[in-house]
Protein backbone atom coordinates (compact mmCIF):
# COMPACT_ATOMS: atom_id res chain seq x y z
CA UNK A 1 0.00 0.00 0.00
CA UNK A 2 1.45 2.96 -1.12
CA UNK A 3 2.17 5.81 1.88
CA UNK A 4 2.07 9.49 1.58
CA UNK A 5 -0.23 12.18 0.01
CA UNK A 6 -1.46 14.07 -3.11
CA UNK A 7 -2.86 16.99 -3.89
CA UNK A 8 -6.06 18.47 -4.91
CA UNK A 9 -6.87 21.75 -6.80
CA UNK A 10 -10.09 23.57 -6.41
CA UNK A 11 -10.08 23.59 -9.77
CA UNK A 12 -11.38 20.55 -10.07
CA UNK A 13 -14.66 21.86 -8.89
CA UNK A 14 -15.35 23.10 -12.50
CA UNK A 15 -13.93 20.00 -14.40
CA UNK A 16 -16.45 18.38 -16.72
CA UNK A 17 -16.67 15.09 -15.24
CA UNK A 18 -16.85 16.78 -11.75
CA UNK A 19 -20.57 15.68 -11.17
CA UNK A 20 -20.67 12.20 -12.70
CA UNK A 21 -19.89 10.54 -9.69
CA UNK A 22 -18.57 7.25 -11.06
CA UNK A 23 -16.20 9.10 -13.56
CA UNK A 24 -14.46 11.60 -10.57
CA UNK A 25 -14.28 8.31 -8.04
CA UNK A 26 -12.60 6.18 -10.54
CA UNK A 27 -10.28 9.37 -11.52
CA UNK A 28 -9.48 10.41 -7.55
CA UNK A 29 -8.71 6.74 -6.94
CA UNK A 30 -5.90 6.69 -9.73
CA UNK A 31 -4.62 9.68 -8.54
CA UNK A 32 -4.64 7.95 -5.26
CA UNK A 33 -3.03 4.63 -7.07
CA UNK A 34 -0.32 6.48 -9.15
CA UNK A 35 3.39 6.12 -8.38
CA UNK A 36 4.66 9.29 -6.82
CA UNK A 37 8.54 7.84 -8.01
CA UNK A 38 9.61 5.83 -10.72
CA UNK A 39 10.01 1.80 -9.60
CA UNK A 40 9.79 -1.27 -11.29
CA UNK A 41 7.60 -4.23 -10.17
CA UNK A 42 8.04 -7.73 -11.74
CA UNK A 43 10.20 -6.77 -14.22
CA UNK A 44 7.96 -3.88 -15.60
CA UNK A 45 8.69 -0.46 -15.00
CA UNK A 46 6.28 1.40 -13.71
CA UNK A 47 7.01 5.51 -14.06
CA UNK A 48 6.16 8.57 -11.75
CA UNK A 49 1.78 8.77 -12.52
CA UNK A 50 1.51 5.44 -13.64
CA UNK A 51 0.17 1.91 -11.41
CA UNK A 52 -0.56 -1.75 -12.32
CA UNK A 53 -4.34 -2.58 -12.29
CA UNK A 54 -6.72 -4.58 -13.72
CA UNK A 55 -10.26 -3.91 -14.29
CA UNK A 56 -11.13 -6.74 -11.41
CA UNK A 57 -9.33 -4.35 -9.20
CA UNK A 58 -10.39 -1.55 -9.81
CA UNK A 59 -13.89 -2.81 -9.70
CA UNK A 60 -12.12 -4.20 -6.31
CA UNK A 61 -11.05 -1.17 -4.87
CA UNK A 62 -13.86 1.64 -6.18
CA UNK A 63 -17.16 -0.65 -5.36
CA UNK A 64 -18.46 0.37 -8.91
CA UNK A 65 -19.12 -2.78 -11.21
CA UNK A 66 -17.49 -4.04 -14.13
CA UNK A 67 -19.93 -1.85 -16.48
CA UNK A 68 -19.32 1.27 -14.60
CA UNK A 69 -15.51 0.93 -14.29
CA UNK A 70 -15.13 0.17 -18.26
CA UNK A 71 -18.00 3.55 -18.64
CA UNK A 72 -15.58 5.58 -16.72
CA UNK A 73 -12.45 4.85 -18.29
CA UNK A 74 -13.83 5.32 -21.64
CA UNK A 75 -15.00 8.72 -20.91
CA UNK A 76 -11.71 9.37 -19.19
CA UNK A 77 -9.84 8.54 -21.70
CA UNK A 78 -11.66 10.47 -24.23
CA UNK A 79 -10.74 14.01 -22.74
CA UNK A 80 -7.25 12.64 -22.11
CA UNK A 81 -7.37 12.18 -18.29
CA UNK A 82 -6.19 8.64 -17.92
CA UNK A 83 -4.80 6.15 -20.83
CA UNK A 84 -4.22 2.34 -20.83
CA UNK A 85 -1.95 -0.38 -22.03
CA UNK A 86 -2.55 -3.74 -21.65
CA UNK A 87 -0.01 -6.42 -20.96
CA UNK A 88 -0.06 -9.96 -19.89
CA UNK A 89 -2.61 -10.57 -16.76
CA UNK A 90 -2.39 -6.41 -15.79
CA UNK A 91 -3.17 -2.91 -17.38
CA UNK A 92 -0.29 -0.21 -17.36
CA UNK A 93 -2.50 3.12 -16.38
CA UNK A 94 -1.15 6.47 -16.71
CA UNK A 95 -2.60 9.70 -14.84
CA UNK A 96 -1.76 12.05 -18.31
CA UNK A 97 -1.65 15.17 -16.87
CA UNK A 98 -0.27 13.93 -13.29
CA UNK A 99 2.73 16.64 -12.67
CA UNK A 100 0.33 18.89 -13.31
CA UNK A 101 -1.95 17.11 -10.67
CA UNK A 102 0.29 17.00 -8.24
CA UNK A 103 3.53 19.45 -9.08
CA UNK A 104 7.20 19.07 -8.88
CA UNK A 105 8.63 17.03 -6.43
CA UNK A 106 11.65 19.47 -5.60
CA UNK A 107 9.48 22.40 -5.60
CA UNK A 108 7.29 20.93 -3.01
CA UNK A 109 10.20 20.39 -0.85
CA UNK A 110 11.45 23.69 -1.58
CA UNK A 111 7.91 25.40 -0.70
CA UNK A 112 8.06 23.09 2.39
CA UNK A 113 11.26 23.93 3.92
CA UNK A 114 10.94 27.53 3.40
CA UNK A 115 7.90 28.08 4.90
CA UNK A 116 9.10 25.68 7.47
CA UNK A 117 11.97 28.16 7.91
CA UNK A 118 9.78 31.32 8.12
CA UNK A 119 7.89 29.41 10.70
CA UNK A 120 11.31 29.00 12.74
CA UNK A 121 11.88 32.67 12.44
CA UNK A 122 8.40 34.07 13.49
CA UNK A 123 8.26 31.43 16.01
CA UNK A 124 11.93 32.39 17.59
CA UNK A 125 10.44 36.29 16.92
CA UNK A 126 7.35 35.99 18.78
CA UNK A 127 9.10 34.55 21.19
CA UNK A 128 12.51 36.99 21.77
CA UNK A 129 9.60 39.65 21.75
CA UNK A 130 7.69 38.05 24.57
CA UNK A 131 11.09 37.46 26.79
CA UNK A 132 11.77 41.21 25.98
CA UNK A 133 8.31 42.18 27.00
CA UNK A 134 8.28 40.46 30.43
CA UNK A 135 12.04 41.48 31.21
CA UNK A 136 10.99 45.14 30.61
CA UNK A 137 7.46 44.68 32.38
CA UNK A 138 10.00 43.00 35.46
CA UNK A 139 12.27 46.10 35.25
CA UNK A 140 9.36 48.32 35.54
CA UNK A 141 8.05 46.66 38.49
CA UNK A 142 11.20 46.64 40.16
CA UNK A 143 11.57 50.27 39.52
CA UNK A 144 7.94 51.09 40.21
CA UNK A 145 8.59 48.69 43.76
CA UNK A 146 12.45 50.57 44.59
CA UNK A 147 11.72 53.32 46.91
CA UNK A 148 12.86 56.77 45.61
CA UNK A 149 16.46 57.98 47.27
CA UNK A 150 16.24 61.14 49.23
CA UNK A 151 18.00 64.18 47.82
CA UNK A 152 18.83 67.04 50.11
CA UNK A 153 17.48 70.22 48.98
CA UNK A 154 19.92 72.95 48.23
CA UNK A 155 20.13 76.18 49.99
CA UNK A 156 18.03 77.97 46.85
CA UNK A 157 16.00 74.71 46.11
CA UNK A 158 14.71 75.89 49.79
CA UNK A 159 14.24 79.59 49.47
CA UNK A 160 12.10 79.34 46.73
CA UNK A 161 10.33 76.68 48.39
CA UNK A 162 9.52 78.90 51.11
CA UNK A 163 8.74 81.66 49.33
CA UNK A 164 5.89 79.87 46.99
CA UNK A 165 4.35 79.06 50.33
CA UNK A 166 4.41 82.78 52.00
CA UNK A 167 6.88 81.90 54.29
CA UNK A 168 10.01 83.94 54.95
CA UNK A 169 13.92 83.38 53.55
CA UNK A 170 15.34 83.34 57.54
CA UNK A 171 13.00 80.54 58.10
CA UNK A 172 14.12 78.79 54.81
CA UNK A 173 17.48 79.31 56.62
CA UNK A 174 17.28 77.97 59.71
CA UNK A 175 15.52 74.81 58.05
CA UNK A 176 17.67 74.02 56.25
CA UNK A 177 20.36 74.11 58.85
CA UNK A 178 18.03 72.43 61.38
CA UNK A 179 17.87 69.64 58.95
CA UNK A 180 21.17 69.55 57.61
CA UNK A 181 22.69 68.96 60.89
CA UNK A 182 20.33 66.05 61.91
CA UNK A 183 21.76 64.33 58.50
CA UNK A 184 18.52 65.10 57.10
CA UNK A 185 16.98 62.85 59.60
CA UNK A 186 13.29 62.99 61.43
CA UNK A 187 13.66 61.27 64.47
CA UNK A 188 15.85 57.93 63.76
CA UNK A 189 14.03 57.91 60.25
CA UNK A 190 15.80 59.17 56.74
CA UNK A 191 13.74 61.43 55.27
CA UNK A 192 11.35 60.65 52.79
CA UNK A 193 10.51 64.20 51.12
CA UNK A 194 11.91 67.72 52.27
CA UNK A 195 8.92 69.30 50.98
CA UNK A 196 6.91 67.86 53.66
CA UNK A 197 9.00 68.08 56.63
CA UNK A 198 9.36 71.88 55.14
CA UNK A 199 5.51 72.16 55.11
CA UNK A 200 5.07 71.86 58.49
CA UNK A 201 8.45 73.66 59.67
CA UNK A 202 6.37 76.69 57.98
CA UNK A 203 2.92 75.64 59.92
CA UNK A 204 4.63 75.11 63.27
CA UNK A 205 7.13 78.57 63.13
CA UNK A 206 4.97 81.14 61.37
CA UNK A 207 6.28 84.39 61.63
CA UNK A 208 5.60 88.00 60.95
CA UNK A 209 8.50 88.48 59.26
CA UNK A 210 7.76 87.82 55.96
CA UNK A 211 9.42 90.79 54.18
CA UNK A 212 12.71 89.89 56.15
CA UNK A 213 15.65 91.63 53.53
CA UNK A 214 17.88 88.94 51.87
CA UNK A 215 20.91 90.75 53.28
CA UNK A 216 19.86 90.57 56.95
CA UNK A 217 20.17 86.66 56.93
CA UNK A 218 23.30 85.29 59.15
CA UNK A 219 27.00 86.17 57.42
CA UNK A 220 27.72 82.76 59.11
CA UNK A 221 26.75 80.67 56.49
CA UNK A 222 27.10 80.80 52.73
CA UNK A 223 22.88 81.11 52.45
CA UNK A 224 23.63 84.43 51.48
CA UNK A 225 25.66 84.12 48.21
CA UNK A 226 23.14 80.98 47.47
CA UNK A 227 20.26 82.90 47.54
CA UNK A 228 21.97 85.94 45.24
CA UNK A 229 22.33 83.61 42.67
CA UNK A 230 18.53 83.55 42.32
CA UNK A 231 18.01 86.89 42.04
């Protein structure tokens, strides 16, 4: 029993002998029956769309009788489908048109392997993309999960701080020092955000002097030439 496959076009949806039923069975089933390679069998060679049959067989092998097998290959022989030679107890039959049927060998395999190859390449693509996509969706969540480090304000990071919130630039001052010396600390904690520790420095120590001159603040410290750069 021969192994394997064949092929089928949708052509043969408009082929004339498409709805006589007898004629297409008998015509699929030596497509079926046809050697896909070129072999010999008891001394007879047998080429690439040809098989050894007999009408018996065939009648055998399709379930149509004697009268309908003999019908059918008439009328497939009379377009050219299929033709017949007779030799000692067997038939030789021959699909006519069967590369046409069923295409070149090496082009199949050549169709095969590269779309087997541009299967490979979308598969390993779909799949490099993925890894990408998790590592970077990781990343983010470790980044989204880090807490943020605490950066010490600077001395005019401060001022203006103070200012936008109608507080004055010696309170700004002696913030910053308050903080600077406690290692920017609250309690045994690090700081988390100036701005909020600042916040309530300006709730807790409000003070009328909100139009306190730049030049007034402590010559002690370098706030002074900080805060000129701002200006």
């Amino acid at each position: 029993m021969s192994t394997g496959w064949i092929k089928l076009h949708r052509q043969l949806l408009e082929w004339e002998w498409y709805d006589d039923t007898n004629t297409k069975c008998l015509f699929l089933h030596c497509l079926l029956r046809a050697n896909h390679n070129d072999t010999e069998w008891r001394g007879h060679q047998i080429k690439r769309g040809q098989f050894l049959t007999s009408i018996d067989t065939l009648t055998r092998e399709t379930g149509l009788s004697v009268s309908q097998v003999r019908t059918s290959l008439k009328k497939l022989k009379s377009t050219n489908e299929l033709t017949s030679k007779s030799q000692a107890r067997s038939t030789v039959i021959t699909v006519v048109r069967y590369n046409s049927h069923q295409g070149s060998d090496k082009q199949d395999d050549k169709m095969m392997t590269l779309k087997s190859q541009d299967d490979d390449i979308e598969i390993a693509t779909d799949k490099n993309l993925r890894t990408k996509e998790l590592k970077n969706d990781k990343n983010k969540d470790i980044v989204a999960k880090a807490p943020k480090r605490f950066t010490p304000p600077t001395d005019i990071e401060t001022v203006i701080y103070f200012e936008s919130k109608g507080s004055t630039n010696l309170e700004a001052e002696k913030f910053w020092h308050f903080y600077n010396s406690k290692d920017w600390r609250v309690g045994k904690n690090k700081m988390k955000r100036w701005q909020s520790a600042a916040s309530g420095w300006i709730t807790r120590n409000k003070s009328d002097n909100k139009n306190v001159d730049i030049l007034k603040i402590s010559d002690e410290s370098n706030w002074e030439s900080g805060i000129n750069e701002i200006f």
